[in-house]
Protein backbone atom coordinates (compact mmCIF):
# COMPACT_ATOMS: atom_id res chain seq x y z
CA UNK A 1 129.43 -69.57 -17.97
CA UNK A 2 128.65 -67.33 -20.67
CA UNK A 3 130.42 -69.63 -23.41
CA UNK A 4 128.42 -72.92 -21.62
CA UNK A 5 125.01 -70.81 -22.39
CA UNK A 6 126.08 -70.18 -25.95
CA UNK A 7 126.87 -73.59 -26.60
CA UNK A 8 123.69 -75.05 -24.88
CA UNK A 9 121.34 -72.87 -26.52
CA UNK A 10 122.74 -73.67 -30.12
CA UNK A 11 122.70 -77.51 -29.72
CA UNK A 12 119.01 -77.15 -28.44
CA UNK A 13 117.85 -74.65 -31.63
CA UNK A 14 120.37 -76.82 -34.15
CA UNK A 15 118.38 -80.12 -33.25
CA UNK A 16 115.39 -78.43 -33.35
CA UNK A 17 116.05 -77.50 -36.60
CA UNK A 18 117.61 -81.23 -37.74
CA UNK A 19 114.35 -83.11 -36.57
CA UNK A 20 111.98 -80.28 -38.68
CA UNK A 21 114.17 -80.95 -41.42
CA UNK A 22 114.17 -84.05 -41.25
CA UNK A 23 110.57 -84.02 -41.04
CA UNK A 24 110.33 -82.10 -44.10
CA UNK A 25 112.38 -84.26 -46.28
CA UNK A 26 110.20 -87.46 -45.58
CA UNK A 27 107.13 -85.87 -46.05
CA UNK A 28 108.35 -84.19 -48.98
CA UNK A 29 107.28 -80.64 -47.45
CA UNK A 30 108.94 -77.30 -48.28
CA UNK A 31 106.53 -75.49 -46.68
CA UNK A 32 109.23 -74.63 -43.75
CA UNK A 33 112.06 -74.26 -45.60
CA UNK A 34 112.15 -70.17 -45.58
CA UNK A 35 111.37 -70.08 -41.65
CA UNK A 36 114.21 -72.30 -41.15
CA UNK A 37 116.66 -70.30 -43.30
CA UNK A 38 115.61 -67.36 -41.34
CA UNK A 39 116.81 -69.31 -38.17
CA UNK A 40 119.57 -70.25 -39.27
CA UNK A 41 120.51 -66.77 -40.19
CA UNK A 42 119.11 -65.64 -36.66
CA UNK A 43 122.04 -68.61 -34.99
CA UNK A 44 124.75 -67.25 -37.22
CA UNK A 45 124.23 -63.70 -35.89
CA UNK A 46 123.88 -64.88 -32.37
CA UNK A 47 127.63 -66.90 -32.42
CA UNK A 48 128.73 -63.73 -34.30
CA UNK A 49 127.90 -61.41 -31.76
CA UNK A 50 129.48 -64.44 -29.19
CA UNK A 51 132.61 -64.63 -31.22
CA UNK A 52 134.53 -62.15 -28.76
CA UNK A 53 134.45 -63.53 -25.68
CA UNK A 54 134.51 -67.76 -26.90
CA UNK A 55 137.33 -69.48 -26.49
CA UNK A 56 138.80 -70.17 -29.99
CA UNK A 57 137.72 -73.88 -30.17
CA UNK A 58 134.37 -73.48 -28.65
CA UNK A 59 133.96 -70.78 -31.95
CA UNK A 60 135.35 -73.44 -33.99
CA UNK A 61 133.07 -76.43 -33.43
CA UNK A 62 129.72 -74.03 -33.30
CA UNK A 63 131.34 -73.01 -36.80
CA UNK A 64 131.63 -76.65 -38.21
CA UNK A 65 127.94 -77.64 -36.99
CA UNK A 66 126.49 -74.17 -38.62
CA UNK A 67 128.49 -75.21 -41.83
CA UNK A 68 126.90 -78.69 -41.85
CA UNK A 69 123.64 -77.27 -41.03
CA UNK A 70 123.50 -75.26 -43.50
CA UNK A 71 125.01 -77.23 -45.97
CA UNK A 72 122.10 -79.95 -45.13
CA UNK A 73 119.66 -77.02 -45.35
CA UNK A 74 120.80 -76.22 -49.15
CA UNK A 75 120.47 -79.78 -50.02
CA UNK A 76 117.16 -80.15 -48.80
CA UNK A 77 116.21 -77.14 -50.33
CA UNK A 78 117.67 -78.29 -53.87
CA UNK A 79 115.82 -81.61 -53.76
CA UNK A 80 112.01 -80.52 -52.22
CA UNK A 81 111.69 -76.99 -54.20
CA UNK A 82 109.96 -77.62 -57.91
CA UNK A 83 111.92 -76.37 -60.22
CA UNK A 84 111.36 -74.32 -62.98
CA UNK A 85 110.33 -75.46 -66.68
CA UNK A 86 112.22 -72.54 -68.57
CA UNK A 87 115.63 -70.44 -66.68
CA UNK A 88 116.88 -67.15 -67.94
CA UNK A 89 120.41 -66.84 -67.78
CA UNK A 90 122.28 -65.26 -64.76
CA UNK A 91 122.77 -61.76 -64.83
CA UNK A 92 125.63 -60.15 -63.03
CA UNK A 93 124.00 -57.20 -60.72
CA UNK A 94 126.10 -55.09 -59.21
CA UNK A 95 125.28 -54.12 -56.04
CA UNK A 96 123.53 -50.46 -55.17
CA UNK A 97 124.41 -49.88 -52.13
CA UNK A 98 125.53 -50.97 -48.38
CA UNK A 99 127.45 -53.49 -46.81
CA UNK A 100 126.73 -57.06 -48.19
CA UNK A 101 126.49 -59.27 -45.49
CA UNK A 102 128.81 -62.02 -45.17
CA UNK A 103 128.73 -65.55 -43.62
CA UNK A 104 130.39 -65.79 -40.76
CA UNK A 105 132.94 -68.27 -42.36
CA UNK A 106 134.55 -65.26 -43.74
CA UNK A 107 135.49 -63.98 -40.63
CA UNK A 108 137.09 -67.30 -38.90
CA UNK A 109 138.45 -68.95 -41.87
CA UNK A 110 141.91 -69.89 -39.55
CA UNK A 111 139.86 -71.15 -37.20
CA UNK A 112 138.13 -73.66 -39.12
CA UNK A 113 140.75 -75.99 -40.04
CA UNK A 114 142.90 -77.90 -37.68
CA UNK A 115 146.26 -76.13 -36.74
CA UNK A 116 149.12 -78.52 -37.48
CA UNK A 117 151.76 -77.21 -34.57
CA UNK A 118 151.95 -78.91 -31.23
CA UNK A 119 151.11 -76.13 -29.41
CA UNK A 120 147.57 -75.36 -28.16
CA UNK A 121 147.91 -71.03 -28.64
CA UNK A 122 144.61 -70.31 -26.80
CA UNK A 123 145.31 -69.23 -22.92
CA UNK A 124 142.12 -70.85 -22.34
CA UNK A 125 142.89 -74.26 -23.92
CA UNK A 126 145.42 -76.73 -22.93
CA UNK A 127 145.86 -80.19 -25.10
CA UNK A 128 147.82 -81.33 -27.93
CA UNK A 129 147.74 -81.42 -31.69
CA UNK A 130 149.68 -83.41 -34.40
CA UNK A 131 151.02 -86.10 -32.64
CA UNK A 132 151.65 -89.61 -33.31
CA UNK A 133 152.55 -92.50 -31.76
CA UNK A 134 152.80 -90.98 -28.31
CA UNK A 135 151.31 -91.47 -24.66
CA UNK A 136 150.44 -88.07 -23.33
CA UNK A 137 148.97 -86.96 -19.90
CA UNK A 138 147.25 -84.14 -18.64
CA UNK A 139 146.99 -83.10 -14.94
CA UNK A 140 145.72 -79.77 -13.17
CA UNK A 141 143.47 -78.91 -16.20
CA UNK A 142 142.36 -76.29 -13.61
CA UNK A 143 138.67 -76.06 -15.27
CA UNK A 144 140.06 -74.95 -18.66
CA UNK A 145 139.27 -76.71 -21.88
CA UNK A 146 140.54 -79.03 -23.43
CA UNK A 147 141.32 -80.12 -27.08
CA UNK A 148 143.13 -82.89 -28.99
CA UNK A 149 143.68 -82.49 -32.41
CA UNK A 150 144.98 -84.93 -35.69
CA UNK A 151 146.49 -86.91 -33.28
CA UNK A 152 147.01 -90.69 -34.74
CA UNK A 153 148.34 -93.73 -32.28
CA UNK A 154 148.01 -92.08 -29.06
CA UNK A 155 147.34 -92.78 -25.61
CA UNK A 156 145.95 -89.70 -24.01
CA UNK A 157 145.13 -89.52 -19.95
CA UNK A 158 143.23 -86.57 -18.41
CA UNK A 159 143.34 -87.06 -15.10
CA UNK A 160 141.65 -83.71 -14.48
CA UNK A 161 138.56 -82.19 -14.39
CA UNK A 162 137.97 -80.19 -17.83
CA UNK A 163 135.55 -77.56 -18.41
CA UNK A 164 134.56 -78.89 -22.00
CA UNK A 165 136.46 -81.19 -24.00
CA UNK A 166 137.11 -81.36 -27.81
CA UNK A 167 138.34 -84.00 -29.68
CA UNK A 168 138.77 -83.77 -33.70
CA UNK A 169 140.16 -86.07 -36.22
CA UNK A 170 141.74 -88.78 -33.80
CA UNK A 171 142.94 -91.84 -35.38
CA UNK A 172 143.57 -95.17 -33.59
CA UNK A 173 144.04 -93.18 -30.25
CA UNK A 174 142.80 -94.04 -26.53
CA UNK A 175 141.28 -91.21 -24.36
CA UNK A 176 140.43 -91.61 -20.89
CA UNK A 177 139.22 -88.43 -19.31
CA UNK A 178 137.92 -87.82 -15.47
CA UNK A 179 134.73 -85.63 -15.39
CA UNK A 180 133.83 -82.50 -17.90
CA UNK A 181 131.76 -80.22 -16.31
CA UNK A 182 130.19 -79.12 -19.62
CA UNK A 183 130.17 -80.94 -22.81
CA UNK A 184 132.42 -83.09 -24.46
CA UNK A 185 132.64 -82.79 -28.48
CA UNK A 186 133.70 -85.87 -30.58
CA UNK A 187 134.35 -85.06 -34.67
CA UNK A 188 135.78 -87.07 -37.57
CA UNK A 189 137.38 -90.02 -34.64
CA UNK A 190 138.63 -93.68 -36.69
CA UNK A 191 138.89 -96.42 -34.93
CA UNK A 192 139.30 -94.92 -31.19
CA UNK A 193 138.23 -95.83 -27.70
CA UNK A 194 137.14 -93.29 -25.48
CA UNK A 195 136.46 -92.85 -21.17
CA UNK A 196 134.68 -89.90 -20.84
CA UNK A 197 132.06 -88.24 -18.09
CA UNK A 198 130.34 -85.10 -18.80
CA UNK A 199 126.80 -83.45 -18.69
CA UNK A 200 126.39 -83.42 -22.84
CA UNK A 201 127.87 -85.77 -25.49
CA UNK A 202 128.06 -85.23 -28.76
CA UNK A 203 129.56 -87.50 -31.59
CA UNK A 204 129.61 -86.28 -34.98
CA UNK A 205 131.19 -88.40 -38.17
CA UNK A 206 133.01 -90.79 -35.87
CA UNK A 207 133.30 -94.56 -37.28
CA UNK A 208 134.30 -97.69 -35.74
CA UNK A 209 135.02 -95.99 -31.96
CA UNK A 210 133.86 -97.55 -28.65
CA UNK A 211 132.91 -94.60 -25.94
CA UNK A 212 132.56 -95.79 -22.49
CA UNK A 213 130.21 -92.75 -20.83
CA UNK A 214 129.02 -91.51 -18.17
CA UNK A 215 126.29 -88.53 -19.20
CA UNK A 216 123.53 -86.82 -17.73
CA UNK A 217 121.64 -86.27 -20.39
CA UNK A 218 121.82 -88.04 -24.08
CA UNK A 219 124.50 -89.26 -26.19
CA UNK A 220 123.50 -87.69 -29.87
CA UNK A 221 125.01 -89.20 -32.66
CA UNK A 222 125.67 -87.67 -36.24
CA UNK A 223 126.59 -89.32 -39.56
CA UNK A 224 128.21 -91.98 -37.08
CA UNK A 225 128.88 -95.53 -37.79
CA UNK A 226 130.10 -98.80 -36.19
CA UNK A 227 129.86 -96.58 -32.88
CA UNK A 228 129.68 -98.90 -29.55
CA UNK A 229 128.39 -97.27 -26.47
CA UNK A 230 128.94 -98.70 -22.74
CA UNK A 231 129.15 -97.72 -19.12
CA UNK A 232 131.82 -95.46 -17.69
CA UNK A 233 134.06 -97.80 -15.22
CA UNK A 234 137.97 -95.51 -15.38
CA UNK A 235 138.72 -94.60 -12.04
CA UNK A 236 142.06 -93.19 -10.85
CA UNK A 237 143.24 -91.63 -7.48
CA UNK A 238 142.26 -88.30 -6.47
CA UNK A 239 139.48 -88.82 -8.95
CA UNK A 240 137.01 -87.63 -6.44
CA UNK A 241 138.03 -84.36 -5.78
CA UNK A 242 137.32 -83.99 -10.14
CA UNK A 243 133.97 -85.34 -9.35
CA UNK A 244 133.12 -82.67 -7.12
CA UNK A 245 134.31 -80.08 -8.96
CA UNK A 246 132.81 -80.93 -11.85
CA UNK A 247 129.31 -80.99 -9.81
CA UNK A 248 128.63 -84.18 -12.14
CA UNK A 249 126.61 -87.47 -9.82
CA UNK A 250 129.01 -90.10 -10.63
CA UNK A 251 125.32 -92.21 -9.90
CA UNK A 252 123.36 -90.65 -12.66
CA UNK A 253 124.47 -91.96 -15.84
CA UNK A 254 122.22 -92.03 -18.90
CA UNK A 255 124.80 -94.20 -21.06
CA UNK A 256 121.79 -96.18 -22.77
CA UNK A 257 119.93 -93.23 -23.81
CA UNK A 258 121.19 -92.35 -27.28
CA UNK A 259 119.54 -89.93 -30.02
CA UNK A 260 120.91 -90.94 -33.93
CA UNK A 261 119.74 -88.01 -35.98
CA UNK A 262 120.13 -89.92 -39.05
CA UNK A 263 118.15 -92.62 -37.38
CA UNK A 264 114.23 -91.32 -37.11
CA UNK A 265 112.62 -95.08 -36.98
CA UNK A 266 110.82 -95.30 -33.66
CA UNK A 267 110.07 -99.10 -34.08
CA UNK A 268 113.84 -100.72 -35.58
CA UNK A 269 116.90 -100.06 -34.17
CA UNK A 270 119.94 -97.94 -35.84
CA UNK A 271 122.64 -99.67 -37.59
CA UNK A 272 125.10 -96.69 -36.68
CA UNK A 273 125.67 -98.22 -33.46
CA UNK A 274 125.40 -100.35 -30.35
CA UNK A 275 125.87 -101.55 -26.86
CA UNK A 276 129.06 -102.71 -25.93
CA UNK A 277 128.92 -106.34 -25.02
């Protein structure tokens, strides 16, 4: 429960903090710039002090979105500051004093790159990584998470009922998945179709993927493209025990409701995705 706070909290102040910057950058306004540094600083802090009780990929995908975050932060900062007419040339200072802080990269570094072995280490995790060309089931997830990982020409079945669900840098794979009771996290996917059910989805640089849903709230979308979205319709035996556990209503499904951050115009639709015919 305490992981599912963490997790919901960030995604609420992290789009926050897209659609302001966002905001800034078409109105050509660096005005906010400095607050939103400082809360960005204030998130870091907050998924450092989390860092000891999340399970390792739940640290790892909040450490991927700060990185992006902040790397779109820096960027907008380059292009809406004025610059200065004359520089003086950088001067090494040496420090006077106290710990310098460091980002909180420094302290996961592991953890931010995909593991290559087959084995998923966390207690806390089951799921594969670095597989090819393989079908591959899950059963009795037991409310753990779940993660797949560089996996390329699979055929993946949860027949379970997950806690959260990650899914990174999946090529040419099929995932059907009964209910996640939390969220389900979709990053760098080619060319995939996906059968998933959870409260929160969220798709980040994923291209040319069709994701059959079933969500309570909104799909968001990230530097997406060629992403189709349509109804949830996998069903398997003993699938309604999952749904109960899960505490998901199978009858509330907000699969049309999609957010593209990189998509702000009210009145056209995006060309990052679509309804599936």
């Amino acid at each position: 429960q305490a992981a599912d706070a963490v997790i919901a909290e960030f995604s609420k102040a992290k789009r926050s903090m897209e659609m302001r910057l966002a905001q800034c950058c078409s109105e050509g306004d660096c005005s906010q710039l400095n607050a939103l540094q400082e809360e960005l600083q204030a998130i870091q802090q907050k998924v450092t002090d989390a860092s000891g009780y999340l399970p390792s990929a739940n640290l790892r995908w909040l450490q991927n979105e700060l990185k992006d975050l902040k790397t779109a932060l820096g960027k907008a900062g380059g292009q809406l500051k004025p610059r200065s007419r004359f520089a003086f040339k950088d001067r090494k200072v040496e420090p006077t004093g106290g710990a310098e802080a460091k980002p909180i990269t420094s302290t996961i570094n592991n953890a931010t790159q995909p593991k290559t072995s087959k084995a998923i280490c966390d207690p806390n995790v089951v799921g594969f990584r670095g597989k090819s060309n393989e079908t591959l089931d899950l059963t009795a997830v037991n409310g753990k998470n779940v993660e797949l990982a560089s996996l390329s020409n699979c055929n993946i079945t949860i027949k379970s009922n997950p806690a959260t669900l990650f899914l990174h840098a999946l090529t040419q794979c099929q995932i059907h998945c009964g209910p996640v009771t939390t969220s389900v996290f979709i990053e760098d996917c080619r060319d995939c179709t996906f059968s998933l059910a959870c409260q929160q989805l969220r798709v980040h640089g994923t291209e040319n993927s069709d994701l059959k849903v079933c969500v309570s709230t909104r799909t968001i979308l990230e530097d997406c493209k060629k992403v189709r979205i349509g109804r949830y319709d996998w069903q398997y035996e003993g699938d309604e025990a999952d749904w109960g556990a899960s505490g998901l209503d199978r009858d509330t499904n907000n699969w049309r409701a999609v957010d593209d951050f990189n998509w702000l115009a009210i009145d056209k639709p995006s060309p990052n995705w679509s309804f599936l015919n």
